[in-house]
Protein backbone atom coordinates (compact mmCIF):
# COMPACT_ATOMS: atom_id res chain seq x y z
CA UNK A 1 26.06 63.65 -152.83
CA UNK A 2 26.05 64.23 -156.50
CA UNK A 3 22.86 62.25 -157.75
CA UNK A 4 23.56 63.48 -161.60
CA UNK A 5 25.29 64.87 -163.87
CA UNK A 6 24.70 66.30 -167.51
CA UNK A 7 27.16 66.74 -169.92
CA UNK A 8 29.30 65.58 -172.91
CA UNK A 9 31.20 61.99 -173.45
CA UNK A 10 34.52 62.77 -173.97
CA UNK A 11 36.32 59.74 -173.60
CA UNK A 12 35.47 55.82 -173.05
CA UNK A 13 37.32 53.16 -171.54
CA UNK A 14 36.86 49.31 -169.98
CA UNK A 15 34.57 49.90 -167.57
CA UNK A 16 34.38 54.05 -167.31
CA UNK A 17 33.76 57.31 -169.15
CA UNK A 18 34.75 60.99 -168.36
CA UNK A 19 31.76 63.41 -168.65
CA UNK A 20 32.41 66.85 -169.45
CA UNK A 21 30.66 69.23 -167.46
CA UNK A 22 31.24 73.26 -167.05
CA UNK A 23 35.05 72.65 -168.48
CA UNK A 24 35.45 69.96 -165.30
CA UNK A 25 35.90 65.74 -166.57
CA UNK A 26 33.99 63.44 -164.12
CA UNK A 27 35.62 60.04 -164.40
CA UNK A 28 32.63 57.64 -163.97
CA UNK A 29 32.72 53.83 -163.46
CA UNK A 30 29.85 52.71 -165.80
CA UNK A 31 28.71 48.29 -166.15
CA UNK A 32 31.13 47.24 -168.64
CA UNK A 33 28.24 45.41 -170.54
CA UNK A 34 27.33 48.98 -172.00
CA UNK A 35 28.94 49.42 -175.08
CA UNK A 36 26.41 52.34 -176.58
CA UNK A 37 28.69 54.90 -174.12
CA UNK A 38 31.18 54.14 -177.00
CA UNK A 39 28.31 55.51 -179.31
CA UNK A 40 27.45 58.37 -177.51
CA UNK A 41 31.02 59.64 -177.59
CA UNK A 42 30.85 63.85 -178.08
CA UNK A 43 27.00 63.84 -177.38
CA UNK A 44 25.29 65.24 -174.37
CA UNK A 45 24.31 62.81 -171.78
CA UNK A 46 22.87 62.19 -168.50
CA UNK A 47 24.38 59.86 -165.90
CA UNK A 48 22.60 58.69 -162.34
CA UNK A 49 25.29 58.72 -159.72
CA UNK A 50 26.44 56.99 -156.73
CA UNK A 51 29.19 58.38 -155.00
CA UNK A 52 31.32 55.80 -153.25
CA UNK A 53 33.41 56.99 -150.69
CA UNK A 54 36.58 54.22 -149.27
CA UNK A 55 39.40 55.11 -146.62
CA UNK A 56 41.83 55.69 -149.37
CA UNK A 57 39.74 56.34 -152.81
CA UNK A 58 36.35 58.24 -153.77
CA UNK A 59 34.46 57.57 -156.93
CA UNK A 60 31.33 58.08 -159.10
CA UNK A 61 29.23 54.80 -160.31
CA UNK A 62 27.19 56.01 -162.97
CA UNK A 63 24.38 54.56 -164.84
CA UNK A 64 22.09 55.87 -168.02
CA UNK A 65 18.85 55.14 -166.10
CA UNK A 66 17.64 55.32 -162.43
CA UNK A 67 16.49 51.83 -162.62
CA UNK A 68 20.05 50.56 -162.73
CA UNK A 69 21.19 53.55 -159.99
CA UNK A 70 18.23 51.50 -157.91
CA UNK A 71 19.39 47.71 -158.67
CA UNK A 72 23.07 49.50 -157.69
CA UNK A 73 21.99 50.72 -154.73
CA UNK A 74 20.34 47.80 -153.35
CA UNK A 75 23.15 45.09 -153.99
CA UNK A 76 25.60 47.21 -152.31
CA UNK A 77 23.46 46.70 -149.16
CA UNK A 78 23.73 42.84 -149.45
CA UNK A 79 26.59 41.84 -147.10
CA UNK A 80 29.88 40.57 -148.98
CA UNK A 81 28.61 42.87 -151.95
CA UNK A 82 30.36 46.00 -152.48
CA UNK A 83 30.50 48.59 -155.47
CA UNK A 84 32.34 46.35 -157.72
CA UNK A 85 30.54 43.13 -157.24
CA UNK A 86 27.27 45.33 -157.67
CA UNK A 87 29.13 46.82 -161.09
CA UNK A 88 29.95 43.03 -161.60
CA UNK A 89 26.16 41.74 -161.64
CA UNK A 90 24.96 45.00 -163.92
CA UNK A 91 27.92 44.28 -166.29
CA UNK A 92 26.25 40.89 -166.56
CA UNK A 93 22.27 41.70 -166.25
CA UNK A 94 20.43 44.37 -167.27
CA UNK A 95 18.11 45.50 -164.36
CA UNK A 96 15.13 44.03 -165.42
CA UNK A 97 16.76 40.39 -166.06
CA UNK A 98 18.34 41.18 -162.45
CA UNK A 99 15.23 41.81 -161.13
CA UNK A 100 13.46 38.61 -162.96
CA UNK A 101 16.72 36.33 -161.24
CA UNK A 102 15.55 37.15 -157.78
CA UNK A 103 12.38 37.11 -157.64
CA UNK A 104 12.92 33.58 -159.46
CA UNK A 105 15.64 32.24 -157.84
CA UNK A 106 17.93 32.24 -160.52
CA UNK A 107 21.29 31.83 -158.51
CA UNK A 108 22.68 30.70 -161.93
CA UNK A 109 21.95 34.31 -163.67
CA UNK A 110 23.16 35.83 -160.89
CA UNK A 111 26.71 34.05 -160.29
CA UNK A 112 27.27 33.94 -164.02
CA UNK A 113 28.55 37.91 -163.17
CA UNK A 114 32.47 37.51 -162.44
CA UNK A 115 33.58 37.52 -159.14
CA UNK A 116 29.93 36.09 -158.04
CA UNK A 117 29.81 32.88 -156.81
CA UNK A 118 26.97 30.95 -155.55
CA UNK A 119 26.51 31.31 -152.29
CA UNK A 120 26.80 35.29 -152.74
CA UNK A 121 24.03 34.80 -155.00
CA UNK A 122 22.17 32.70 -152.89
CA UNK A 123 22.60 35.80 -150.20
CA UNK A 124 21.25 38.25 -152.72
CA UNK A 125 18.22 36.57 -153.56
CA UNK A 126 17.30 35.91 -149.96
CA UNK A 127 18.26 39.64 -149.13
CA UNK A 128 16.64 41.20 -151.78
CA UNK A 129 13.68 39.33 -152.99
CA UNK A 130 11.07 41.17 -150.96
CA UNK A 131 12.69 44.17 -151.73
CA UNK A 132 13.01 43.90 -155.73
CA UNK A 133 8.87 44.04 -155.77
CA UNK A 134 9.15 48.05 -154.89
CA UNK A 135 11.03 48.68 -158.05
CA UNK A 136 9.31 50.68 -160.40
CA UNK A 137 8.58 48.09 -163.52
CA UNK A 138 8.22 44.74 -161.53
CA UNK A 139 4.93 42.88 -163.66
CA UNK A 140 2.67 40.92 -160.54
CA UNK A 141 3.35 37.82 -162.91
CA UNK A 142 6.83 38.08 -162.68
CA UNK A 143 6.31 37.83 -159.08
CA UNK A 144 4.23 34.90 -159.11
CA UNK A 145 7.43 33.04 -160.46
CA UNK A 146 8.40 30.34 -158.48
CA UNK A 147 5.67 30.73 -155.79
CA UNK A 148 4.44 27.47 -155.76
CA UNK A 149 3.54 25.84 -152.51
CA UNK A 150 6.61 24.27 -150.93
CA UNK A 151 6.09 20.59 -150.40
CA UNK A 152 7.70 17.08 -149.24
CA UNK A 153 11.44 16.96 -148.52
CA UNK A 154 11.41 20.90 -149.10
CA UNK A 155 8.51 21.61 -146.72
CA UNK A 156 10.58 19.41 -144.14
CA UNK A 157 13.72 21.21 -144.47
CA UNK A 158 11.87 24.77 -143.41
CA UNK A 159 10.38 23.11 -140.48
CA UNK A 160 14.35 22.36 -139.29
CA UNK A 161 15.14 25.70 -140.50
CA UNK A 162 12.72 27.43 -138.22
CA UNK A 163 13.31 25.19 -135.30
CA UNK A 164 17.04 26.70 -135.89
CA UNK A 165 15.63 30.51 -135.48
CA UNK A 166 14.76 30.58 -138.89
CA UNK A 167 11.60 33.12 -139.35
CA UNK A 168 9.27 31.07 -141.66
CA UNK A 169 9.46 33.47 -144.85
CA UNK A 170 13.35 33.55 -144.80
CA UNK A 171 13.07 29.75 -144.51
CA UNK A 172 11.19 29.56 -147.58
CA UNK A 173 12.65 31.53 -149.92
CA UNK A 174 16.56 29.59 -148.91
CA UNK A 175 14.60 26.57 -149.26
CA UNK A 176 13.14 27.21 -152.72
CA UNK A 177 16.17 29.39 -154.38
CA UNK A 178 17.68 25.99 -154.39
CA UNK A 179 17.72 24.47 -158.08
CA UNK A 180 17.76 20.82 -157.58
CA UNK A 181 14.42 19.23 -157.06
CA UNK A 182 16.35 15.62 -155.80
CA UNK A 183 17.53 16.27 -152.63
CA UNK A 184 16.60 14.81 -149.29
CA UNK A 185 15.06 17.47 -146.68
CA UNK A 186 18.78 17.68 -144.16
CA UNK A 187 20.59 18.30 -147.53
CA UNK A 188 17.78 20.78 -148.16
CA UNK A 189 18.57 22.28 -144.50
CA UNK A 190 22.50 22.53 -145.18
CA UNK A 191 22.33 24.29 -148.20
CA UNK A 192 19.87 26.49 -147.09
CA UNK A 193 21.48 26.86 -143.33
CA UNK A 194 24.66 28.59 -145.16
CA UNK A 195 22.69 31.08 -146.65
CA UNK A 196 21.88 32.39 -142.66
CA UNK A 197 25.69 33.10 -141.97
C-alpha cells in the first residue's frame, strides 16, 4: 500500500496529476475541484494515497491533506459508492463542508456532486453520520446540528420504522435527514424505509 508520496508536479490534467518521484511519474487521480495542482506545477509536493485495486485496472487517488484521504476512505465504504463517486463528492465539497452535510442532513450538498443522486446521499448520511464525529476537526456544535427532538408525524414514522426491524438510532437519523417538514408520518416511513435497502 503506498500511503504517500513526495515529489515534483510535472504535469496536470482534468481530474489527475503525474508526480515525479526518483525519475518514476505516478499518475494520480486528484478531486477535480482542485485547481491550485495547476499552481503547484514544477514544485515539490506531497500527496496522501489510496491505492485502488479493480479486476482489470489499478490506480492511485491522491489528496493534498489526510483529512480528504479520511472523507475518501470512508465514502468508499458506503454501499453503491465506489472510488469515483467518492472523487465525485470531494470534487464537489471540501472535507469539512462534507463533513458539516452529514452530520446535518444536507442530502442537497451531498447530491449536488455529479453522479450523486438522492437516495445515495440519503445512504451516506445514514452510513456515515456516527462515523464523521471521529474525524479530526469536527466542532461539538457542528454536531449539535439538527439534533432536535423528533416530534409529531416524524416521531410516528420511527415508531413504524422500528416495528419494521428498524434499530431506534438508524430510525432517527432516516427520519430526520428528510428535508420537508409537511409530510404525513407513512410518507415519513416510505422515504425513510428506502434508505434500509
Amino acid at each position: 500500500m503506498i500511503h504517500y508520496i513526495k515529489g515534483t508536479i510535472t504535469e496536470t490534467g482534468s481530474g489527475y496529476v503525474v508526480i515525479e518521484n526518483s525519475g518514476i511519474g505516478f499518475m494520480v487521480s486528484v478531486p477535480l475541484g482542485d485547481a491550485a495542482y495547476k499552481a503547484m506545477e514544477n514544485e515539490p509536493v506531497t500527496l496522501y494515497t489510496s491505492m485502488q485495486v479493480k479486476e482489470d485496472d489499478i490506480y492511485l487517488c491522491g489528496f493534498s491533506d489526510r483529512g480528504a484521504l479520511e472523507v475518501f476512505e470512508l465514502l468508499i465504504t458506503v454501499s453503491g459508492v465506489g472510488a469515483k463517486g467518492a472523487m465525485s463528492i470531494l470534487s464537489a465539497l471540501d472535507p469539512a463542508g462534507f463533513k458539516k452535510a452529514v452530520v446535518s442532513g444536507d442530502v442537497k450538498a451531498i447530491s449536488s456532486a455529479n453522479g450523486i443522486g438522492k437516495k445515495t446521499a440519503e445512504r451516506i448520511i445514514l452510513d456515515l453520520r456516527d462515523k464523521v464525529s471521529k474525524l479530526t476537526g469536527l466542532k461539538a456544535a457542528e454536531m449539535s446540528l439538527k439534533q432536535a427532538p423528533i416530534l409529531g408525524e416524524r416521531a410516528k414514522a420511527v415508531s413504524m420504522l422500528i416495528a419494521t426491524g428498524a434499530n431506534k438510532a438508524d430510525a432517527e437519523r432516516a427520519v430526520a435527514s428528510i428535508e420537508d417538514d409537511s409530510l404525513k408520518a407513512s410518507q415519513y416511513f416510505m422515504q425513510a424505509a428506502k434508505m434500509f435497502k
